[in-house]
PDB file of N, CA and C in Angstrom:
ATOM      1  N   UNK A   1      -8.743  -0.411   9.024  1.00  0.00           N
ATOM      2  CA  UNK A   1      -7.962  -1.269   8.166  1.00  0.00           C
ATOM      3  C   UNK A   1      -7.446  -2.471   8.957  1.00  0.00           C
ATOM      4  N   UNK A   2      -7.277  -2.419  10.017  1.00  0.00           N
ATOM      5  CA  UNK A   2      -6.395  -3.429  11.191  1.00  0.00           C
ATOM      6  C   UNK A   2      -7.697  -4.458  11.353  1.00  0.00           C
ATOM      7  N   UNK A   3      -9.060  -3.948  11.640  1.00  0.00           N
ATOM      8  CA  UNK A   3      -9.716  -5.089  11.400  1.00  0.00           C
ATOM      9  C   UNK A   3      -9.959  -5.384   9.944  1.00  0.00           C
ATOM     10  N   UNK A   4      -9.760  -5.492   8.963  1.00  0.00           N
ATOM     11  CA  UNK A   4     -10.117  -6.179   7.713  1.00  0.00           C
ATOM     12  C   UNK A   4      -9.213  -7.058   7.626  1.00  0.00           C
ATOM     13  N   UNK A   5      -7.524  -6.577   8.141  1.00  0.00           N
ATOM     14  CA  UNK A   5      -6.268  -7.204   7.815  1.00  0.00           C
ATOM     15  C   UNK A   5      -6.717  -8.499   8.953  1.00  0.00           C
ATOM     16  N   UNK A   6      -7.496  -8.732   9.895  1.00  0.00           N
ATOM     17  CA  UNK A   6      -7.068  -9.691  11.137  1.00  0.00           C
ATOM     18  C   UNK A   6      -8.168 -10.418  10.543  1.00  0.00           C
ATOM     19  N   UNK A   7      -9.547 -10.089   9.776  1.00  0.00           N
ATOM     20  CA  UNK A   7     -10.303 -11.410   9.264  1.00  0.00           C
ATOM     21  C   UNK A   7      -9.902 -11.676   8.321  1.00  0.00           C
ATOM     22  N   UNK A   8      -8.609 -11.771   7.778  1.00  0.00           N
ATOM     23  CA  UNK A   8      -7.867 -12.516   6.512  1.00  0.00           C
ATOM     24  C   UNK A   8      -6.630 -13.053   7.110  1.00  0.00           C
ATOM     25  N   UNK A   9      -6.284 -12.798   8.329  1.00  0.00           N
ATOM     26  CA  UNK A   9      -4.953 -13.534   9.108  1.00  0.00           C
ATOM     27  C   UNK A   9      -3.830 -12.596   8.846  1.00  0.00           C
ATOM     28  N   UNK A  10      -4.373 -11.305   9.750  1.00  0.00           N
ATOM     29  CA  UNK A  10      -3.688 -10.534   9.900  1.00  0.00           C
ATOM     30  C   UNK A  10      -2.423  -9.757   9.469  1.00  0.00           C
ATOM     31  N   UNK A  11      -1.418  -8.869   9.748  1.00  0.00           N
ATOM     32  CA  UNK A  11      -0.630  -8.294   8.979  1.00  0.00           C
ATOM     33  C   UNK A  11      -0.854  -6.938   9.712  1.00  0.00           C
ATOM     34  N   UNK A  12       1.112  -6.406   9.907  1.00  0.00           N
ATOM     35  CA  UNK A  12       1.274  -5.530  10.124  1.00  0.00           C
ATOM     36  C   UNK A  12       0.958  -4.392   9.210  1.00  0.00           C
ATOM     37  N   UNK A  13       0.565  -3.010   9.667  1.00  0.00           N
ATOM     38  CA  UNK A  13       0.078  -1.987   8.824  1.00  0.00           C
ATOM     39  C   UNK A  13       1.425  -0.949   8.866  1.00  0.00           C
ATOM     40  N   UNK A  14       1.802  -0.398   7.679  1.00  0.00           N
ATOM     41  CA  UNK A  14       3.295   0.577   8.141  1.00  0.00           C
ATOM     42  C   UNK A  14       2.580   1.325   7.012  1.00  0.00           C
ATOM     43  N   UNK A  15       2.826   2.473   7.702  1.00  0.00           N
ATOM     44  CA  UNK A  15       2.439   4.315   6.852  1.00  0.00           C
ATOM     45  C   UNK A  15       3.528   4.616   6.281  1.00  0.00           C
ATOM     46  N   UNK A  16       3.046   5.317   4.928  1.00  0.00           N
ATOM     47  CA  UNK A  16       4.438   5.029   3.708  1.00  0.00           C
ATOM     48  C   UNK A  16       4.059   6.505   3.314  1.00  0.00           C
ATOM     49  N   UNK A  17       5.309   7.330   4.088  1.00  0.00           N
ATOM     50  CA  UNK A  17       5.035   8.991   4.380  1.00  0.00           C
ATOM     51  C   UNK A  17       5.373   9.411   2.733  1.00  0.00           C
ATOM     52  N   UNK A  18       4.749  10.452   2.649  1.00  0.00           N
ATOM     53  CA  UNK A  18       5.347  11.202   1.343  1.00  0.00           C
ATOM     54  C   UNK A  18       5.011  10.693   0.266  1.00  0.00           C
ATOM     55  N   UNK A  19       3.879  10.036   0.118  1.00  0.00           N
ATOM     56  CA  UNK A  19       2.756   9.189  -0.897  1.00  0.00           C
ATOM     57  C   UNK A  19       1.791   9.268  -0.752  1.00  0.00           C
ATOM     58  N   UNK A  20       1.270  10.058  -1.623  1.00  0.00           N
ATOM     59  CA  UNK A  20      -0.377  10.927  -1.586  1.00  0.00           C
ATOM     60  C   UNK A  20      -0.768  11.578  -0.681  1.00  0.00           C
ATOM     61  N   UNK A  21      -2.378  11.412  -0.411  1.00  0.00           N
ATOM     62  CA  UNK A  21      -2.283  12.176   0.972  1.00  0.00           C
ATOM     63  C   UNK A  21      -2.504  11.613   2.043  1.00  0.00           C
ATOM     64  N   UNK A  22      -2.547   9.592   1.848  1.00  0.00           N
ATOM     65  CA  UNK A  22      -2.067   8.717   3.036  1.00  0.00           C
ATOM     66  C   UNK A  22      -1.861   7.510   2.236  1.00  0.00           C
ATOM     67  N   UNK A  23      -0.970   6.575   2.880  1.00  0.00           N
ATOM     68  CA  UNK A  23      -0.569   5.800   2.015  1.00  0.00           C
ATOM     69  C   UNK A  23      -0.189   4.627   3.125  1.00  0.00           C
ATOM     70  N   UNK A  24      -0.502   3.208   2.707  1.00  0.00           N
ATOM     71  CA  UNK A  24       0.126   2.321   3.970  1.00  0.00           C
ATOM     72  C   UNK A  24       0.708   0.939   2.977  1.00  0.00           C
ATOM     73  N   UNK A  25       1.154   0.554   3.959  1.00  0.00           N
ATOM     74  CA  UNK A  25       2.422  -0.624   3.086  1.00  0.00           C
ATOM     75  C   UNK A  25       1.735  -2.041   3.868  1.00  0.00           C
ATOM     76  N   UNK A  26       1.043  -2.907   3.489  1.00  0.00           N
ATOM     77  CA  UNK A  26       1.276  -4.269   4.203  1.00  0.00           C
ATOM     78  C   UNK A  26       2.130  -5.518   3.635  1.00  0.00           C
ATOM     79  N   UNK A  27       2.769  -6.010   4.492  1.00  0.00           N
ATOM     80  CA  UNK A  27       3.824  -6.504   4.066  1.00  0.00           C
ATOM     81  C   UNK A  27       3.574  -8.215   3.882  1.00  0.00           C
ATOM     82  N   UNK A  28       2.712  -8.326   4.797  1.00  0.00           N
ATOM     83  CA  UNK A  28       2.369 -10.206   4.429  1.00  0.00           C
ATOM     84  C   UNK A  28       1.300 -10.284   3.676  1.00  0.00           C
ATOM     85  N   UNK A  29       1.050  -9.397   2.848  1.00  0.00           N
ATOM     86  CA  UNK A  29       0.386  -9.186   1.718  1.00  0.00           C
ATOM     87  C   UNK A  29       0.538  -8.640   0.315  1.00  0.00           C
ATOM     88  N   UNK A  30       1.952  -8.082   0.621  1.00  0.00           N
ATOM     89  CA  UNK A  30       2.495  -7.389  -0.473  1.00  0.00           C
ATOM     90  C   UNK A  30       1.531  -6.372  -1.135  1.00  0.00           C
ATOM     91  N   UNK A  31       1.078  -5.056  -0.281  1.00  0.00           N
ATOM     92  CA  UNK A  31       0.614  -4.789  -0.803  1.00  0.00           C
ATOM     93  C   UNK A  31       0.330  -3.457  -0.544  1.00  0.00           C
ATOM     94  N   UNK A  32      -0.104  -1.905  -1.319  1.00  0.00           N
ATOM     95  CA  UNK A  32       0.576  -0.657  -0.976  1.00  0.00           C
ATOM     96  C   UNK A  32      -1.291   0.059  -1.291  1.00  0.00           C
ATOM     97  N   UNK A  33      -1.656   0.403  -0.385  1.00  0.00           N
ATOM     98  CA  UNK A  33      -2.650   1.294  -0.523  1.00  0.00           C
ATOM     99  C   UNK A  33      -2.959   2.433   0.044  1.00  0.00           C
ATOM    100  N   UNK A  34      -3.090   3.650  -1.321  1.00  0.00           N
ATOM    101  CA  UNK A  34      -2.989   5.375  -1.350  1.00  0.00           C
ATOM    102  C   UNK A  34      -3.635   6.129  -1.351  1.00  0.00           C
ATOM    103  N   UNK A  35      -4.051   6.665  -0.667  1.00  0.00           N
ATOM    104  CA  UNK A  35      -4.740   7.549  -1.259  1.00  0.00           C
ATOM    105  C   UNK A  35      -4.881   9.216  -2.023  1.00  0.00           C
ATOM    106  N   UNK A  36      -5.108   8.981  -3.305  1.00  0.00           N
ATOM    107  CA  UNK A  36      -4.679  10.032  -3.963  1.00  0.00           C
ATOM    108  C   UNK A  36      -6.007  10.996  -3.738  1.00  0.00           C
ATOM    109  N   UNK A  37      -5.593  12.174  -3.504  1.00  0.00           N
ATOM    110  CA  UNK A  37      -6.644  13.836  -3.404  1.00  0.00           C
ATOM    111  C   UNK A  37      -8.117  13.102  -2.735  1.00  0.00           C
ATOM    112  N   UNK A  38      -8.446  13.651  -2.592  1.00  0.00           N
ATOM    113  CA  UNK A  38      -9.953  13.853  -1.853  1.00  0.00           C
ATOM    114  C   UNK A  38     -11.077  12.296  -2.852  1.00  0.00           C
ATOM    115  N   UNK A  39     -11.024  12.083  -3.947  1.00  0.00           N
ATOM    116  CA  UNK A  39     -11.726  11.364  -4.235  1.00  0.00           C
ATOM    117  C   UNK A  39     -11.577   9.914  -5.161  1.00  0.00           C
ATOM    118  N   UNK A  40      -9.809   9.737  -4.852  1.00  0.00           N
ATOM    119  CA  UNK A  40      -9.115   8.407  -5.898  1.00  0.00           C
ATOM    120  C   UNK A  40      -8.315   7.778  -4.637  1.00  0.00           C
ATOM    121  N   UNK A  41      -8.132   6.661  -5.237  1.00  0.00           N
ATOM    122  CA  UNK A  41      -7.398   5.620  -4.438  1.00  0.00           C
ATOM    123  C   UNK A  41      -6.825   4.666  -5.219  1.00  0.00           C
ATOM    124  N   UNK A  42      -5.384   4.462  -4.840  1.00  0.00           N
ATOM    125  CA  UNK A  42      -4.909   3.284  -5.806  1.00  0.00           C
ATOM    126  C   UNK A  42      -4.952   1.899  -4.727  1.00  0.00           C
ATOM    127  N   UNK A  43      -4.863   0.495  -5.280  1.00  0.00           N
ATOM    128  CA  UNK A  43      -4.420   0.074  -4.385  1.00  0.00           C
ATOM    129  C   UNK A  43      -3.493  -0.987  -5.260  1.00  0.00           C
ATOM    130  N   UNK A  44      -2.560  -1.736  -4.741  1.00  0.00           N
ATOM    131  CA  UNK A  44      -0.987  -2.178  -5.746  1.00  0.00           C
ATOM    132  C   UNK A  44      -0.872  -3.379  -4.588  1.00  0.00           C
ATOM    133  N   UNK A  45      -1.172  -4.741  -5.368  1.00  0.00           N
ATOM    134  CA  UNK A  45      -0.411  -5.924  -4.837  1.00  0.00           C
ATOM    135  C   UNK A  45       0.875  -6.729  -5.930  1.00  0.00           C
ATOM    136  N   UNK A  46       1.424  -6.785  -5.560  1.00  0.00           N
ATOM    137  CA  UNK A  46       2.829  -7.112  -5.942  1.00  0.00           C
ATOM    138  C   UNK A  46       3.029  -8.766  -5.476  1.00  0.00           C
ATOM    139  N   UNK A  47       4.253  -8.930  -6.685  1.00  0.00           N
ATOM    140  CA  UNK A  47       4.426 -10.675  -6.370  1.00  0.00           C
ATOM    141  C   UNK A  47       5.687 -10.459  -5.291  1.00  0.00           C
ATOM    142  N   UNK A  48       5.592 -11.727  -4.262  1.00  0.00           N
ATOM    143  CA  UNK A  48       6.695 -11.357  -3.458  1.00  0.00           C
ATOM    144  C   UNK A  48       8.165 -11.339  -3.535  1.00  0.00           C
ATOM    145  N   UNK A  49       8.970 -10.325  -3.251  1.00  0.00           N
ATOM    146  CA  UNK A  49      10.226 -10.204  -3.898  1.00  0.00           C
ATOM    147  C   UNK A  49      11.223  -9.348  -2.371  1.00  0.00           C
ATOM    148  N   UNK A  50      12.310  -9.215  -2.204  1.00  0.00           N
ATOM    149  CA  UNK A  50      12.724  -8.545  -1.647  1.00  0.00           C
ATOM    150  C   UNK A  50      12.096  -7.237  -1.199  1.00  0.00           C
ATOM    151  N   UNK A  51      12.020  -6.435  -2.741  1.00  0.00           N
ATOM    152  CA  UNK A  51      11.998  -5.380  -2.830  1.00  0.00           C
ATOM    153  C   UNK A  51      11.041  -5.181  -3.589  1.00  0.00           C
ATOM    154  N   UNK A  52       9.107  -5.756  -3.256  1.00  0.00           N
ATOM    155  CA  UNK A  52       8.127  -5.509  -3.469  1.00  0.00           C
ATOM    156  C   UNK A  52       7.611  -4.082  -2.980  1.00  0.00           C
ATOM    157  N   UNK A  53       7.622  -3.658  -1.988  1.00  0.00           N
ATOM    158  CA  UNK A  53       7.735  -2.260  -1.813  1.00  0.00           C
ATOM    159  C   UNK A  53       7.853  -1.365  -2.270  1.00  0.00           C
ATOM    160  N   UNK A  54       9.185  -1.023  -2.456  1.00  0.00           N
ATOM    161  CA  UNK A  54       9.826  -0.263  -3.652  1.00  0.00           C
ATOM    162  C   UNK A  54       9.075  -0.262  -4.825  1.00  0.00           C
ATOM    163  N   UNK A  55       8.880  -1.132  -5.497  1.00  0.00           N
ATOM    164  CA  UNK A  55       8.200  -1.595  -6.677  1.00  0.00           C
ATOM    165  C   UNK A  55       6.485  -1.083  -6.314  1.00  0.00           C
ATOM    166  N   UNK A  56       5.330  -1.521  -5.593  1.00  0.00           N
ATOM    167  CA  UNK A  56       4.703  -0.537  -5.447  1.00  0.00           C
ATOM    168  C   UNK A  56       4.340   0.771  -5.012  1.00  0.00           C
ATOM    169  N   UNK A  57       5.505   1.133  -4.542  1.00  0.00           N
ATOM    170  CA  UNK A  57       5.818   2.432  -4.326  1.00  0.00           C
ATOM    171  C   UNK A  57       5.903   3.295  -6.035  1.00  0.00           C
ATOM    172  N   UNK A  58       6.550   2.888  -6.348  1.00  0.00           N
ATOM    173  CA  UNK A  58       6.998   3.389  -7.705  1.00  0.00           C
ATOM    174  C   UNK A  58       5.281   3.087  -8.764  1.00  0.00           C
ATOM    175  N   UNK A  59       5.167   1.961  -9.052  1.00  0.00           N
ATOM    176  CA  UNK A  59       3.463   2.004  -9.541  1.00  0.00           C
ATOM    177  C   UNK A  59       2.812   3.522  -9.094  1.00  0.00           C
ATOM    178  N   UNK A  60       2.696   3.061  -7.561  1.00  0.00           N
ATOM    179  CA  UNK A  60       1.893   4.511  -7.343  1.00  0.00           C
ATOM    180  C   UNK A  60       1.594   5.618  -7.392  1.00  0.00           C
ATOM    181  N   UNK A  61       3.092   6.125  -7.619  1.00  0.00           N
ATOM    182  CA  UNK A  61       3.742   7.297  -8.285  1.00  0.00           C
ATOM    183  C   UNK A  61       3.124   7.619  -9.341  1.00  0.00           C
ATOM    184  N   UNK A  62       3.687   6.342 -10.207  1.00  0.00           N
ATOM    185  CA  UNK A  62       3.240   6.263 -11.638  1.00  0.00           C
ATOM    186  C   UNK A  62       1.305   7.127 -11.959  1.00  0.00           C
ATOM    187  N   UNK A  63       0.531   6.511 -10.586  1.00  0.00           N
ATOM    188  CA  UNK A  63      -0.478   6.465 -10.775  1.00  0.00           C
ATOM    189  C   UNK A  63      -0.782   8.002 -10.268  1.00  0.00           C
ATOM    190  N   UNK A  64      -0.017   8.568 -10.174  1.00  0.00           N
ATOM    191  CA  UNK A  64      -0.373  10.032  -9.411  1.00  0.00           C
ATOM    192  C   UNK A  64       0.108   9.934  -7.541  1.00  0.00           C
ATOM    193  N   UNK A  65       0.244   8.971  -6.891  1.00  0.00           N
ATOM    194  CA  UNK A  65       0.337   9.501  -5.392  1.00  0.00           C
ATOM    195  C   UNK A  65       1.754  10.274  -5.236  1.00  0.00           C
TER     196      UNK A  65
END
């Protein structure tokens, strides 16, 4: 994932525990990708806000992670 994020101009990667069965947060992208059970994946970009995070955190939920 760290190289896909650096040929688009990079961005820290942060693991977003206790959401599916892996889940990561990038933040200069606004954007939350999960992975739900063995064969689904959500992925959630958000407009930028304080508390974009939160907000795809909660989507994801929504979506099963």
């Amino acid at each position: 994932m760290k190289q896909t994020l650096a040929a688009f101009g990079g961005g820290e990667v942060e693991s977003v525990s206790g959401l599916g069965k892996a889940s990561f947060w990038v933040a200069k992208v606004d954007q939350l990708q999960s992975f739900i059970g063995e064969d689904r994946m959500v992925l959630i970009t958000v407009p930028d806000s304080p508390d974009a995070k939160d907000k795809a955190i909660a989507l994801a939920r929504k979506a099963g992670a």
